[in-house]
Protein backbone atom coordinates (compact mmCIF):
# COMPACT_ATOMS: atom_id res chain seq x y z
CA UNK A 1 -6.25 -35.31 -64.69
CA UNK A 2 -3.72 -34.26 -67.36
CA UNK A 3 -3.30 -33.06 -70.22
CA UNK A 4 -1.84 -34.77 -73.22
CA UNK A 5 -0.68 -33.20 -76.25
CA UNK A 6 0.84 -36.08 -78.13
CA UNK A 7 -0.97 -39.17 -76.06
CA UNK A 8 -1.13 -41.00 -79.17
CA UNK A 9 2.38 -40.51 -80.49
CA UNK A 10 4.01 -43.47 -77.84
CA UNK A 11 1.33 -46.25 -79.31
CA UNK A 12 1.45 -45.51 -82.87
CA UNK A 13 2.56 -48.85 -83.62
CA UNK A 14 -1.22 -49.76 -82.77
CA UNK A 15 -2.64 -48.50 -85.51
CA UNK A 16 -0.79 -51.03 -88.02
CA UNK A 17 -2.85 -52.06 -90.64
CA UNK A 18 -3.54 -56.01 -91.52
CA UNK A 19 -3.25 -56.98 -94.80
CA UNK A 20 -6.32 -59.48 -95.30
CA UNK A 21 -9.91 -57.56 -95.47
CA UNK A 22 -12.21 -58.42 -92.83
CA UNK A 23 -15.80 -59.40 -92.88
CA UNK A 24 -18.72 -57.23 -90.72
CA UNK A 25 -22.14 -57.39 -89.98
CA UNK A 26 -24.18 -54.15 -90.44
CA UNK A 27 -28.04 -53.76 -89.90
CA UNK A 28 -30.78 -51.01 -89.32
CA UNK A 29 -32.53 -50.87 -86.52
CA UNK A 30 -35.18 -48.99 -84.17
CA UNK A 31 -34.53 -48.16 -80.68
CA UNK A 32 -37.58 -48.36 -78.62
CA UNK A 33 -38.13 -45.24 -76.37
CA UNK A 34 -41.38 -43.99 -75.03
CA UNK A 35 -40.50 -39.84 -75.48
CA UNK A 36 -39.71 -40.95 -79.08
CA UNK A 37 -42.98 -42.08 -79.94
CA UNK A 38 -44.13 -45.54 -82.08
CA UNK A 39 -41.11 -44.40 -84.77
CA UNK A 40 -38.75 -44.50 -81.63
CA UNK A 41 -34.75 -43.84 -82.81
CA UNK A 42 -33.22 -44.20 -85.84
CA UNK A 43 -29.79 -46.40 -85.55
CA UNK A 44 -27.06 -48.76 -87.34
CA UNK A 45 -25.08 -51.27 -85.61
CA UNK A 46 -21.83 -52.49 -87.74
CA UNK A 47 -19.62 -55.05 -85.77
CA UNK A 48 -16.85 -57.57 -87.06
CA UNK A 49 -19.14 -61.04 -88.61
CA UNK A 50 -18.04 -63.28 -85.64
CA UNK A 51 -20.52 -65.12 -83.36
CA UNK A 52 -19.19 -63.86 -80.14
CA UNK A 53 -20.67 -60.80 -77.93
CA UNK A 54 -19.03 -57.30 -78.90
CA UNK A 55 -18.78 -54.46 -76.27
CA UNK A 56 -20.96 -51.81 -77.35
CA UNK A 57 -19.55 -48.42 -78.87
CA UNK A 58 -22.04 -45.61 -78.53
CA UNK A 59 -21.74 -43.23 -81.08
CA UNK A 60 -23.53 -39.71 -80.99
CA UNK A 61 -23.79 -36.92 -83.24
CA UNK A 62 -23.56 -33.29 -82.81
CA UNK A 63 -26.35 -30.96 -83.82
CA UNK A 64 -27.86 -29.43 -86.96
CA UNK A 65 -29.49 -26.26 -86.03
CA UNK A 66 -31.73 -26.25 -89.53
CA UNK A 67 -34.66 -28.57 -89.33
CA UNK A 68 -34.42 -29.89 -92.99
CA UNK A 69 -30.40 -30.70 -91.99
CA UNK A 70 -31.47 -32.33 -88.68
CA UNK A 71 -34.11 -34.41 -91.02
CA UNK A 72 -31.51 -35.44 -93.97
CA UNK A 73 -29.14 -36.90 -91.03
CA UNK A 74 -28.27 -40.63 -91.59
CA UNK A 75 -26.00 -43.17 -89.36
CA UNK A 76 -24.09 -43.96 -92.20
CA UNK A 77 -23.40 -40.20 -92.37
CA UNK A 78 -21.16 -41.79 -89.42
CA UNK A 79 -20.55 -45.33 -91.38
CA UNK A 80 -16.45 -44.87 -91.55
CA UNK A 81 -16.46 -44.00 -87.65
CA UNK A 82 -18.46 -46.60 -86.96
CA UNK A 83 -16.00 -49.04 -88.72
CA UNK A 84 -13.34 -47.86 -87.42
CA UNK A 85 -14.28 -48.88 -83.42
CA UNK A 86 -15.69 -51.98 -85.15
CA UNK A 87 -12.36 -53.00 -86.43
CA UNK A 88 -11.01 -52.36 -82.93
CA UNK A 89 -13.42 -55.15 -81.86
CA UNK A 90 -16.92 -52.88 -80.71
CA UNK A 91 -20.18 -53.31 -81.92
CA UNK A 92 -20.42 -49.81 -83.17
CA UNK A 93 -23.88 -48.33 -83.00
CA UNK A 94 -24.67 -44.86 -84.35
CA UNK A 95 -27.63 -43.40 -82.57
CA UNK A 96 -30.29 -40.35 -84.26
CA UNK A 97 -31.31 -38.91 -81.28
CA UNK A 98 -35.10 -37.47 -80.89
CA UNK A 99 -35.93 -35.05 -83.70
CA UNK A 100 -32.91 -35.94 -85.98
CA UNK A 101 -33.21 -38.19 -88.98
CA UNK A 102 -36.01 -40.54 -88.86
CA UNK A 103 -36.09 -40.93 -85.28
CA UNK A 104 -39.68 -39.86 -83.27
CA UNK A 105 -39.96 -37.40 -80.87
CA UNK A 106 -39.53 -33.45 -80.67
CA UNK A 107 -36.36 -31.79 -81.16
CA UNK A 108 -35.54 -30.07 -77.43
CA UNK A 109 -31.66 -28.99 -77.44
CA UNK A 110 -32.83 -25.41 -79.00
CA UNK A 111 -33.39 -25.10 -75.95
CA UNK A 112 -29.83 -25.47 -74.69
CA UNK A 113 -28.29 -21.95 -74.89
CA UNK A 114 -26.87 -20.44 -73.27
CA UNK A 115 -27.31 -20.65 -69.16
CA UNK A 116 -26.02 -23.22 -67.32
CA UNK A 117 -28.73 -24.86 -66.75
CA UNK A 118 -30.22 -24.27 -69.91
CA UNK A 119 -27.15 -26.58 -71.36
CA UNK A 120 -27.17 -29.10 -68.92
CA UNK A 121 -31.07 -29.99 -69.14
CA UNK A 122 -30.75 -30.17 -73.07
CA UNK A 123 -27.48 -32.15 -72.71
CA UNK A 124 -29.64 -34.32 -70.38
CA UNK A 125 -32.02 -35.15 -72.35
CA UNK A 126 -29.88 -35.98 -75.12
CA UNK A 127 -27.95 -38.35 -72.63
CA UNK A 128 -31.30 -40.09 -71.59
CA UNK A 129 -31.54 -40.79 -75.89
CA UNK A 130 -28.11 -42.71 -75.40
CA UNK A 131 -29.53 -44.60 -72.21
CA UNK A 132 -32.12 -45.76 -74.45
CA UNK A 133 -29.93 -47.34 -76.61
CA UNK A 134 -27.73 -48.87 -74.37
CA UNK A 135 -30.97 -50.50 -72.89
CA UNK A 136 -32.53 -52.14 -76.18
CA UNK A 137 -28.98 -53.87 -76.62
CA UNK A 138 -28.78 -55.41 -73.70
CA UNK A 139 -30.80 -58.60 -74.87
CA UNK A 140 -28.94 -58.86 -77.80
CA UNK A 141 -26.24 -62.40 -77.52
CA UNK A 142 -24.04 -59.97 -80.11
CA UNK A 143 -23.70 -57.15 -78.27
CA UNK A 144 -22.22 -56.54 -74.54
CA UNK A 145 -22.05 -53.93 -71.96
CA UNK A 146 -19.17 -55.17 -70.06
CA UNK A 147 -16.15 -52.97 -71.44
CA UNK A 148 -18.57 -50.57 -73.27
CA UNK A 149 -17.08 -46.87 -74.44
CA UNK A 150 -19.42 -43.97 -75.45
CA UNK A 151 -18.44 -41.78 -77.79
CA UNK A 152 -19.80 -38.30 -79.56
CA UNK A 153 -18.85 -35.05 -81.58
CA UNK A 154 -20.10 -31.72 -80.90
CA UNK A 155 -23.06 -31.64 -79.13
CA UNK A 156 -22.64 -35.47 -79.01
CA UNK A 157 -19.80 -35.04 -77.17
CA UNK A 158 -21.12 -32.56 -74.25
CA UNK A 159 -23.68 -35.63 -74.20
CA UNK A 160 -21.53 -37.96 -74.04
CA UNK A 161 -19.77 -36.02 -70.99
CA UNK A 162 -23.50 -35.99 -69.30
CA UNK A 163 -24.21 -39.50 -69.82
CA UNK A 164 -20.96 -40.16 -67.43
CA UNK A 165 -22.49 -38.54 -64.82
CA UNK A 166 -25.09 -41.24 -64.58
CA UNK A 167 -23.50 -44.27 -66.74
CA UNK A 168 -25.19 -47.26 -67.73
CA UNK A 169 -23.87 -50.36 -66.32
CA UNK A 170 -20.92 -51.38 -67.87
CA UNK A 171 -19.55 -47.87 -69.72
CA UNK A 172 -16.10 -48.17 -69.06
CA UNK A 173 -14.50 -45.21 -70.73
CA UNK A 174 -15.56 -41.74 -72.63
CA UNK A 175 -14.43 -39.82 -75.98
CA UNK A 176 -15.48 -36.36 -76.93
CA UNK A 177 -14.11 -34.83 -80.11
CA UNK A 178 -15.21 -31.07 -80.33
CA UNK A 179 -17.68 -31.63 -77.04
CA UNK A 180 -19.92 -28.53 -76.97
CA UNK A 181 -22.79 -26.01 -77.72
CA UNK A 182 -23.81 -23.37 -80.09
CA UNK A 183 -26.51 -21.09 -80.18
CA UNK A 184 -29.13 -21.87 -82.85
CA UNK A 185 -29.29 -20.11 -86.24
CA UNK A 186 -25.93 -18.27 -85.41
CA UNK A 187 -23.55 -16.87 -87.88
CA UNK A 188 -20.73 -15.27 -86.33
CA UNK A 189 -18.25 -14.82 -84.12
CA UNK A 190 -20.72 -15.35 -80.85
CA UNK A 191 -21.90 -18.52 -82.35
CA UNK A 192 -21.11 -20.71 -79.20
CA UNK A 193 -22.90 -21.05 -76.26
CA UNK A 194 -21.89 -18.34 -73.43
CA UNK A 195 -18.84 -19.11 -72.74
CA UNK A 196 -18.82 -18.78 -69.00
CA UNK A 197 -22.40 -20.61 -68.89
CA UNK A 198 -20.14 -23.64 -71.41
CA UNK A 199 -17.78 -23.59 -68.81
CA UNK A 200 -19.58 -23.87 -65.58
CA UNK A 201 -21.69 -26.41 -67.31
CA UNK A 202 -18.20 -28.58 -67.97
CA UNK A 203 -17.63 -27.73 -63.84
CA UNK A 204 -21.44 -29.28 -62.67
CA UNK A 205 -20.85 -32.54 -65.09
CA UNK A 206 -17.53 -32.77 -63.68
CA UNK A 207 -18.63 -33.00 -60.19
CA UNK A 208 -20.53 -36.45 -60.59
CA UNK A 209 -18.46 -37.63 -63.69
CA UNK A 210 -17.77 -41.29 -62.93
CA UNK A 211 -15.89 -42.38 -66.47
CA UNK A 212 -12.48 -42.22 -67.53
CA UNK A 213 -12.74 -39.78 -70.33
CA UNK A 214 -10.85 -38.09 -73.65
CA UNK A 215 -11.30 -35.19 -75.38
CA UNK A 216 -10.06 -34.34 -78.67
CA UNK A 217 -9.82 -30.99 -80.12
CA UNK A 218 -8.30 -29.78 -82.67
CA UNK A 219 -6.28 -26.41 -82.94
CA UNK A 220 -8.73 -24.51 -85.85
CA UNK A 221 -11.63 -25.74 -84.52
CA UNK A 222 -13.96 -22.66 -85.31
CA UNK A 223 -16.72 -23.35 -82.16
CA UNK A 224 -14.20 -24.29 -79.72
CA UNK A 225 -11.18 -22.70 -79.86
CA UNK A 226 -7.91 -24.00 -77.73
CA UNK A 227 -8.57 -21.48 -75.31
CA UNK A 228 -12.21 -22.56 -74.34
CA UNK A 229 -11.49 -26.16 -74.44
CA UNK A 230 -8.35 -25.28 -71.89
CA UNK A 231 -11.24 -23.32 -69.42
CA UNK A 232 -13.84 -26.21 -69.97
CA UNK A 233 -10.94 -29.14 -69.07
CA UNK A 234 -9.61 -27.38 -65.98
CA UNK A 235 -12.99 -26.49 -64.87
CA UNK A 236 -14.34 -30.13 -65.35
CA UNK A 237 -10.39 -31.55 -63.87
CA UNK A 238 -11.13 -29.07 -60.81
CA UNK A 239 -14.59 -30.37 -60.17
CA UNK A 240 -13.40 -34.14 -60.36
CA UNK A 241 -13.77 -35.42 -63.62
CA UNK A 242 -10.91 -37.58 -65.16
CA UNK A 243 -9.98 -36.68 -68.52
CA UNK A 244 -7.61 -36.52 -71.05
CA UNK A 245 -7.32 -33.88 -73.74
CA UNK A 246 -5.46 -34.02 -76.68
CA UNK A 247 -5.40 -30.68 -78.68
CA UNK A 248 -4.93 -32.15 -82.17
CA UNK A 249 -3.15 -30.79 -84.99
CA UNK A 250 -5.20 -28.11 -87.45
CA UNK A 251 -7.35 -29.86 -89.40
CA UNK A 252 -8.29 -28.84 -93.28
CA UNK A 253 -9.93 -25.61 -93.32
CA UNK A 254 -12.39 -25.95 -89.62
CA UNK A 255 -11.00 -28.29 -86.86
CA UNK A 256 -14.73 -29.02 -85.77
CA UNK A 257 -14.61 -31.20 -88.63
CA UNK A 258 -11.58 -33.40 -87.14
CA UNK A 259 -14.02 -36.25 -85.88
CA UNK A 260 -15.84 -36.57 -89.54
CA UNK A 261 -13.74 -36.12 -92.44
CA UNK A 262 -10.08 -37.23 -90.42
CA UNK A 263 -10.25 -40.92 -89.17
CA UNK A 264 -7.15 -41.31 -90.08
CA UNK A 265 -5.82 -38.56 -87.68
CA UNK A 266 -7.51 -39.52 -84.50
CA UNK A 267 -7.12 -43.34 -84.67
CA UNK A 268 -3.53 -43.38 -83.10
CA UNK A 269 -5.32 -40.91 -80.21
CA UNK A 270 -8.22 -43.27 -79.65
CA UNK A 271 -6.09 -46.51 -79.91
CA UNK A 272 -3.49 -45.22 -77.21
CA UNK A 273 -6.17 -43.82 -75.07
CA UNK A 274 -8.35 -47.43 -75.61
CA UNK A 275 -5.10 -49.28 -74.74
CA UNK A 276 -4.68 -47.46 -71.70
CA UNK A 277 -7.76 -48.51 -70.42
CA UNK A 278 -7.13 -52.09 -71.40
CA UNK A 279 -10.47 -51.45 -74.07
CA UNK A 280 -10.42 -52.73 -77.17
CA UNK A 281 -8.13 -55.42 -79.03
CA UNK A 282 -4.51 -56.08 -79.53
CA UNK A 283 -4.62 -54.63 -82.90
CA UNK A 284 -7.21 -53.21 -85.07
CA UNK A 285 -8.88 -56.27 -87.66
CA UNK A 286 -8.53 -55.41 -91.18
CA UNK A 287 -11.29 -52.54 -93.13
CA UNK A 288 -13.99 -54.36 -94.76
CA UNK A 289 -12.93 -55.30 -98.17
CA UNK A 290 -13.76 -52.38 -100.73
CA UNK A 291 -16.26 -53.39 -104.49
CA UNK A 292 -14.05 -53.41 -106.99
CA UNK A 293 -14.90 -50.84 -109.18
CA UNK A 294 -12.41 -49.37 -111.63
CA UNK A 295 -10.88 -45.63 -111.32
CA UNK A 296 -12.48 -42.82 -113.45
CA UNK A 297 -9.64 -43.36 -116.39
CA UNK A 298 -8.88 -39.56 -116.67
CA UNK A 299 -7.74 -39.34 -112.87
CA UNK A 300 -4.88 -38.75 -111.24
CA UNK A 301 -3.71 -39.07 -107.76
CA UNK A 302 -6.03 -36.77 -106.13
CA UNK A 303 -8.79 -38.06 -108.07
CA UNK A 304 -8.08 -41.30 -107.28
CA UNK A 305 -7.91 -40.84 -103.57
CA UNK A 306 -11.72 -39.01 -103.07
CA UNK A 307 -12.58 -42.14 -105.35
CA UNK A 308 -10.97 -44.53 -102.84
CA UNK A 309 -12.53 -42.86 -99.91
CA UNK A 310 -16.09 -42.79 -101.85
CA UNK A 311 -15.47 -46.13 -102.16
CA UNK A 312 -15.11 -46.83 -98.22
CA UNK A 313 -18.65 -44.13 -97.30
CA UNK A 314 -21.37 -46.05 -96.54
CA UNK A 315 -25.11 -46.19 -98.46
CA UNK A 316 -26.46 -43.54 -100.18
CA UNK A 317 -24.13 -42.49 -102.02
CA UNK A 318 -23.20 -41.37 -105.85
CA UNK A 319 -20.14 -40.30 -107.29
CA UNK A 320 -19.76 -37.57 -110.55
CA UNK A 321 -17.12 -36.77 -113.09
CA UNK A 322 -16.07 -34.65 -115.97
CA UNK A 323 -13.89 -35.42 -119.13
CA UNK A 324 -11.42 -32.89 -117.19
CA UNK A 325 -10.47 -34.67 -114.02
CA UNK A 326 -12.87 -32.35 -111.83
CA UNK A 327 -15.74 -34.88 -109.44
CA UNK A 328 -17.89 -34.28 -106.99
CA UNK A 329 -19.26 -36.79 -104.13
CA UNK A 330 -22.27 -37.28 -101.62
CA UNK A 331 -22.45 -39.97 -98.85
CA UNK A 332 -24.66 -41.30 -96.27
CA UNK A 333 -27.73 -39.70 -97.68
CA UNK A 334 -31.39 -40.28 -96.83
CA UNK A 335 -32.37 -41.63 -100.86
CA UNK A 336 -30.23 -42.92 -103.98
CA UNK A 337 -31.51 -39.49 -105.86
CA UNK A 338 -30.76 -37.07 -102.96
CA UNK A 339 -26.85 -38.34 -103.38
CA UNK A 340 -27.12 -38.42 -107.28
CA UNK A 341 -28.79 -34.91 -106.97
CA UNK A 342 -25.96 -33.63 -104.43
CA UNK A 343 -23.10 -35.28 -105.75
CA UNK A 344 -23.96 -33.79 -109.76
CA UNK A 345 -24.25 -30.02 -107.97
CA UNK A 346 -21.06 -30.42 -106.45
CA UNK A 347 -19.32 -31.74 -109.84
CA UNK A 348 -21.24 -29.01 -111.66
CA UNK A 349 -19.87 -26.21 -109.44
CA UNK A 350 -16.84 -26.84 -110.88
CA UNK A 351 -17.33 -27.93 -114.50
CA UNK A 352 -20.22 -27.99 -117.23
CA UNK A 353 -20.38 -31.41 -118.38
CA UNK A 354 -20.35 -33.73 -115.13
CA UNK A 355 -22.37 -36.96 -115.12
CA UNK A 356 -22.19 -39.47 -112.43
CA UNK A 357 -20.06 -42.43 -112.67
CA UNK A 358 -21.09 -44.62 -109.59
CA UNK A 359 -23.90 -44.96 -107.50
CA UNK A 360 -23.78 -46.93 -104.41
CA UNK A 361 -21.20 -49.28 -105.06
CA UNK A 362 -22.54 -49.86 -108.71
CA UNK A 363 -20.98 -48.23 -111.75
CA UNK A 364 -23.52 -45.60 -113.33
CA UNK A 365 -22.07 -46.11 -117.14
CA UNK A 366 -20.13 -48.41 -118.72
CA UNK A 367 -16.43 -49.59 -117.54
CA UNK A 368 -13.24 -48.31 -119.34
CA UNK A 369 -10.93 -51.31 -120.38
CA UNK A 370 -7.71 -49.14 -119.56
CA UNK A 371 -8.94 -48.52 -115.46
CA UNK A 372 -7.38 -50.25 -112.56
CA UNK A 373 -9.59 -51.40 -109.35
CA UNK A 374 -9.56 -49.59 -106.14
CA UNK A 375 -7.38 -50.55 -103.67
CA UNK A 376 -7.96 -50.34 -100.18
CA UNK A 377 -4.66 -48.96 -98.65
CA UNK A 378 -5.10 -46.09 -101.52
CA UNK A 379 -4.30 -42.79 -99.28
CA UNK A 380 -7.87 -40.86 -99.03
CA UNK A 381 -7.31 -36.96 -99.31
CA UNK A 382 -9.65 -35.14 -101.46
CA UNK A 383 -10.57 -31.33 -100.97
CA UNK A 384 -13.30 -30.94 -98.48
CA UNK A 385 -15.44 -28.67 -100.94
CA UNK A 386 -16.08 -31.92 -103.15
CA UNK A 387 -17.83 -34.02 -100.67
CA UNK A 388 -20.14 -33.65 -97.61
CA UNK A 389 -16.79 -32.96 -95.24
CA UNK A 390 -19.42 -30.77 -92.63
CA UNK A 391 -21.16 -33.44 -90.42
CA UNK A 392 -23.38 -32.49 -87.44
């Protein structure tokens, strides 16, 4: 049990990219589970297109505290992370958990703040969601459990911590990015759980923690700060657990946005961790190939990098410019209008005469001869206040 600043720095080689674009299978599916009613959970499965069996990546989201958020919440808010562990040869599966999205059953991690106990029974039951999952995919020829990883954000990622205390058969390894709790409806300062009662809850899963684990935080993360995550690795190290943390660079303007809006940062972390546990393959396949759509002919570099990265979101999704280079983007939402809606407001808040150039992977209006088509190694950087950057 150690800690590892730079893990990721000695394997960077790993993350090379191949030039040919690779071909995946992506579907929508339910996830029958009793305590989530005849609707049962809401997931997506994206894998590479071949006909063998992929070991399953769990992927788990962190928490919206608003109902209406917890309700707009898509997997393909999580369609990038997804791809990325399916080009390192998983069959990626993003999981709504009970209450979130259009999965059944009642919301219950309210309840999770801010005694011990409080946090573990919440984290729990969120764990027992995952379970679920893991069980429906075991009949499936595509999909396997031998070499399986779990993975989650936020309250995800405490989740994914509990599920290790009483792993499916088959998980091999763990990754939490930002793992934790806040209180609901909080505002300020004292907007994570109790610290102590965080802490001690870290200690209890680390007791009976039977996965090789790593945890990724990064150094502005605005829930966690280094500090805590330092008191809630030694605490879990102390008890037993095996991790790894990583306490990643800053990231944009919140850190506890690392896992969502910075793939590209945590991939060399994930792919050195993965190859230390002889998970994953050789080399990551190549992304999925992007439409190709022309550039907005009025953009420049900046411009054409959010477009790029619009390009590579997943469904719903809509894309807005102005004759003055300023856009505005929404991804992975629940309808076609909700992201034309959301991605005109954002364009608007920064000029008067926006109008939406793409929807899904469609053009909205007509094509200018003079723009060039996307390509997929364009670098993707755009300012987190034009896009949905804040992901549960």
């Amino acid at each position: 049990m150690t800690r590892h600043a730079a893990l990721w720095l000695v394997l960077a080689v790993l993350a090379a990219q191949p030039a040919v674009a690779e071909d995946y299978h992506r579907e929508d599916l339910r996830i029958a589970m009793p305590a989530a009613g005849p609707r049962g959970l809401e997931a997506l499965l994206i894998r590479p297109a071949g006909t063998q069996a992929y070991p399953l990546a769990l992927i788990s989201h962190g928490t919206a505290t608003d109902a209406v958020q917890r309700r707009d919440l898509t997997p393909y808010r999580f369609y990038q992370q997804a791809v990325a562990f399916a080009r390192r040869g998983f069959a990626a599966l993003v999981v709504m958990r009970r209450g979130y999205g259009d999965s059944g059953g009642t919301y219950a991690e309210g309840t999770g703040c801010c005694a011990t106990a409080s946090i573990l029974r919440a984290e729990r039951m969120a764990a027992d969601d995952l379970r679920a999952a893991v069980v429906a995919m075991e009949h499936r020829p595509d999909v396997s459990s031998h070499g399986m990883i779990a993975v989650g954000v936020s309250t995800g990622g405490l989740a994914t911590v509990a599920l290790t205390t009483n792993p499916p058969p088959g998980l091999a390894a763990a990754i939490s990015f930002a793992g934790g709790i806040r209180r609901d409806n909080a505002s300020d300062a004292k907007k994570t759980a109790d610290q102590a009662g965080l802490v001690d809850a870290f200690r209890t899963l680390g007791a009976t923690s039977h996965a090789p684990m790593l945890w990724v935080y990064a150094a502005n993360d605005s829930y966690f700060s280094p500090e805590l995550a330092g008191q809630a690795f030694d605490a879990f190290s102390a008890a037993g657990g095996r991790a790894q943390l990583i306490e990643a660079p800053a990231f944009g303007n919140d850190g506890h946005d690392l896992f969502h809006g910075g793939v590209t940062v945590w991939q060399p972390m994930v792919d050195a961790f993965l190859h230390q546990q002889n998970l994953g393959g050789s080399k990551p396949l190549a992304a999925p190939l992007l439409p190709d759509l022309p550039v907005p002919p009025q953009f420049g570099s900046r411009g054409r990098a959010a477009f790029s990265e619009y390009m590579a979101e997943g469904q719903h999704k809509a894309f807005a410019v102005s004759p003055k280079n300023f856009y505005g983007y929404s991804a992975g939402r629940r309808s076609v209008e909700d992201a034309k809606q959301r991605a005109l407001s954002k364009c608007g808040k920064l000029a008067p005469d926006c109008a939406l150039y793409a929807v899904d992977d469609q053009l909205s209006g007509p094509a200018t001869a003079a723009t060039e088509p996307v390509r997929p190694d364009v670098p993707a950087s755009p300012p987190p206040d034009r896009r949905d950057r804040r992901s549960p």
